[in-house]
C-alpha atoms as a PDB file:
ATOM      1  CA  UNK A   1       2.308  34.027  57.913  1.00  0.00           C
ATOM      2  CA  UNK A   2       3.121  34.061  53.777  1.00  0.00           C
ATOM      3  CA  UNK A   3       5.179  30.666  52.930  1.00  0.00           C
ATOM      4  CA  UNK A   4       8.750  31.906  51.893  1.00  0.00           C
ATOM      5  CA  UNK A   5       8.659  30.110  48.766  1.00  0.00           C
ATOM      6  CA  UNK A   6       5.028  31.543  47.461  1.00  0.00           C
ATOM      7  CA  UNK A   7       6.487  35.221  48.365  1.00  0.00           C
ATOM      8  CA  UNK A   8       9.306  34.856  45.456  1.00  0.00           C
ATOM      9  CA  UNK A   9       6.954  33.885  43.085  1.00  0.00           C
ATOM     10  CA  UNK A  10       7.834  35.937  39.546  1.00  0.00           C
ATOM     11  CA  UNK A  11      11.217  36.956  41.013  1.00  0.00           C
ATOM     12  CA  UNK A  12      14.071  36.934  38.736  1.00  0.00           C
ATOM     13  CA  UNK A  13      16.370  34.047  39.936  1.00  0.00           C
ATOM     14  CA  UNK A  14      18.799  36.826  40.787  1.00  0.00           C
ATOM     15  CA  UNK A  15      16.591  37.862  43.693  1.00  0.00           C
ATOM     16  CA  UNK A  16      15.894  34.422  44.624  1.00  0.00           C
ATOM     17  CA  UNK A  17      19.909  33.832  45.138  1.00  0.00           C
ATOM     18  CA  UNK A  18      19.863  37.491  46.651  1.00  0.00           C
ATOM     19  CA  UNK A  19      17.276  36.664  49.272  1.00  0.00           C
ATOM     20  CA  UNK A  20      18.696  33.004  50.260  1.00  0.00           C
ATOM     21  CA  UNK A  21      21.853  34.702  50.461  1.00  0.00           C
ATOM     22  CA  UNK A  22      20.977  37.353  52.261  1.00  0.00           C
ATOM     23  CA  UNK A  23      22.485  40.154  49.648  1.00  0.00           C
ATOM     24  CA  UNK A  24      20.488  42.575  46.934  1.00  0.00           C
ATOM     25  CA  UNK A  25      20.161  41.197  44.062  1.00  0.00           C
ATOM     26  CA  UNK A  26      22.836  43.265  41.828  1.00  0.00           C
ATOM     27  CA  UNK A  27      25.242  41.638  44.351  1.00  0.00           C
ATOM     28  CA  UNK A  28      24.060  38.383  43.608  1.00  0.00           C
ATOM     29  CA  UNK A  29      24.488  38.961  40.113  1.00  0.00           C
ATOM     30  CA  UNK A  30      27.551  39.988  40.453  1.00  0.00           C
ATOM     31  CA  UNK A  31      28.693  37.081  42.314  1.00  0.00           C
ATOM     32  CA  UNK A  32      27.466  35.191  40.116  1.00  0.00           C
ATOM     33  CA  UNK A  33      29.071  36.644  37.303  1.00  0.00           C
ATOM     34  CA  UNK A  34      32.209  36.581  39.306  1.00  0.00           C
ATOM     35  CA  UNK A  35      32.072  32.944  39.902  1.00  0.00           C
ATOM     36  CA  UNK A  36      31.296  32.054  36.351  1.00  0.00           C
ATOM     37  CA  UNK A  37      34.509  34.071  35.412  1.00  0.00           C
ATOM     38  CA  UNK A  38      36.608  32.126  37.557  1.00  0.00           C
ATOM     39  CA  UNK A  39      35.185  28.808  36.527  1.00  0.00           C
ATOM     40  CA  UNK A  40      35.478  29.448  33.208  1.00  0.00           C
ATOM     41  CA  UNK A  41      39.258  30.536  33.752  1.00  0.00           C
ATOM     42  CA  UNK A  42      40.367  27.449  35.835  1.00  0.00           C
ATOM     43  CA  UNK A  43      38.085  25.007  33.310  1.00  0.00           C
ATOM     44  CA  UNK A  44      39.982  26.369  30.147  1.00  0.00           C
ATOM     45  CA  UNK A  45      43.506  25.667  31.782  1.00  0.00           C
ATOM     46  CA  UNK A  46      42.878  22.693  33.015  1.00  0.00           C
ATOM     47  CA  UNK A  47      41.274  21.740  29.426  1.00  0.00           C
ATOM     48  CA  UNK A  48      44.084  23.229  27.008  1.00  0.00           C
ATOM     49  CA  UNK A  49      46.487  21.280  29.689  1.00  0.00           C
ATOM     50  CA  UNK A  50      44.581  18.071  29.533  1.00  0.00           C
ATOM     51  CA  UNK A  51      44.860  18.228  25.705  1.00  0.00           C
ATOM     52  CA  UNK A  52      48.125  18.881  25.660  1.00  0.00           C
ATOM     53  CA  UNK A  53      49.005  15.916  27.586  1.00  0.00           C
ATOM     54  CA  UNK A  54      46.392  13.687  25.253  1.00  0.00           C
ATOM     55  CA  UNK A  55      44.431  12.942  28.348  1.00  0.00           C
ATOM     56  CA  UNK A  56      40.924  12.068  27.169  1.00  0.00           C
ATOM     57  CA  UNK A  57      39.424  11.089  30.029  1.00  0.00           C
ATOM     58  CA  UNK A  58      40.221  13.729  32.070  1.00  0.00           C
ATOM     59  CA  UNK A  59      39.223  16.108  28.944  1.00  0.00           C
ATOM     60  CA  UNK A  60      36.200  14.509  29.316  1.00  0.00           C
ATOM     61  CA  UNK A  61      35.519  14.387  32.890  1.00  0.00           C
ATOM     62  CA  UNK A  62      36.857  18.048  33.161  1.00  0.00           C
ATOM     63  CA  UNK A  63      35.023  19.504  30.800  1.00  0.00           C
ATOM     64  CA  UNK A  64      31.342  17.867  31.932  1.00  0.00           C
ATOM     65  CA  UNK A  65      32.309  17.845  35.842  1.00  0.00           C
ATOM     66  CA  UNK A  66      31.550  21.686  36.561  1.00  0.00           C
ATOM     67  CA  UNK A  67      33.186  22.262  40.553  1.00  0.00           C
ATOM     68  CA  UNK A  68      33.269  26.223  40.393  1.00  0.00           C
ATOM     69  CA  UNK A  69      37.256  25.014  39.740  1.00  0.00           C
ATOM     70  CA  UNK A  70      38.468  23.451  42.031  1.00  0.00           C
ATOM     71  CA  UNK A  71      38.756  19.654  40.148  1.00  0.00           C
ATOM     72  CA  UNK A  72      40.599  22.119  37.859  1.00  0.00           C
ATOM     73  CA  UNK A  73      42.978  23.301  40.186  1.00  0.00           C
ATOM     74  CA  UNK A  74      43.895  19.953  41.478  1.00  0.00           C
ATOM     75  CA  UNK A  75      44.298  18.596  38.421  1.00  0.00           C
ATOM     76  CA  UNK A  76      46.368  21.434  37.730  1.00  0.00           C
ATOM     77  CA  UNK A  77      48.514  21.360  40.293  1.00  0.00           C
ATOM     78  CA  UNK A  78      48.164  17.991  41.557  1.00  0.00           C
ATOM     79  CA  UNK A  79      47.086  15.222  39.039  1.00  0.00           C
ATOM     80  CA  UNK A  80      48.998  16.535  35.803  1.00  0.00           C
ATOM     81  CA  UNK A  81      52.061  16.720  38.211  1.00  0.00           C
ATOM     82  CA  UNK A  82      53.130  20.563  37.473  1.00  0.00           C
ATOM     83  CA  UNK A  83      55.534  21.305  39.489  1.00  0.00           C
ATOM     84  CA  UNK A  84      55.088  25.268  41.280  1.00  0.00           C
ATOM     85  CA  UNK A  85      59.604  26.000  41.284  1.00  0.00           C
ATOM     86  CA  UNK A  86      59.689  25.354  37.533  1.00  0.00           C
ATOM     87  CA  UNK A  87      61.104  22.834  35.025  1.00  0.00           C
ATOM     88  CA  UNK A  88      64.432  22.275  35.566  1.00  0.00           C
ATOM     89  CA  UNK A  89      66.506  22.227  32.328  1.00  0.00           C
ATOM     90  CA  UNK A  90      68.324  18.885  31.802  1.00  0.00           C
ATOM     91  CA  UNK A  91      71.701  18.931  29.535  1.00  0.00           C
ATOM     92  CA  UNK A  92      72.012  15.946  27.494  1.00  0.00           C
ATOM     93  CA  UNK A  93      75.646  15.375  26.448  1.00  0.00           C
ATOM     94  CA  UNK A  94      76.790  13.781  23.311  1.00  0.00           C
ATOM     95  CA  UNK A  95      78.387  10.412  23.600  1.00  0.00           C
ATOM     96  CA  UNK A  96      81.717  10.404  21.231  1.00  0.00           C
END
């Protein structure tokens, strides 16, 4: 019996997801292409909101930290404290 490793010699690493996976490998291309999409989404709102705030370590930490997203999202939603209702305007009177 052929070691699994020695038969995907000279394969693309496309076919080398494809056959781990279980999936062709134009589906694991696309999923990978998918996933990059995503990440790429999720890393560039967390970053523009991290830099908006003038958080450099979290710039930092996002931007080398890659977690397909979801440190993004939870800094996002979670550690920048956005709130998912909306801000709430707040009227400030004038003091006569």
């Amino acid at each position: 019996m052929a070691d699994p490793l020695t038969a995907l010699e000279g394969a693309t690493s496309y076919e080398v997801i494809g056959e781990l996976l279980g999936i062709s490998s134009s589906a694991a291309l696309t999923l990978v292409i998918v996933i990059s999409i995503w990440t790429l989404v999720w890393k560039g709102l967390a970053l523009w909101k991290s830099s908006q705030k003038k958080s450099i370590p979290w710039f930092i930490i996002l931007l080398v930290v890659n977690t397909i997203g979801i440190l993004e999202i939870l800094y996002i939603f979670v550690f920048s404290k956005i709130s998912l209702k909306g801000k709430k305007k707040t009227s400030s009177k004038k003091k006569k």
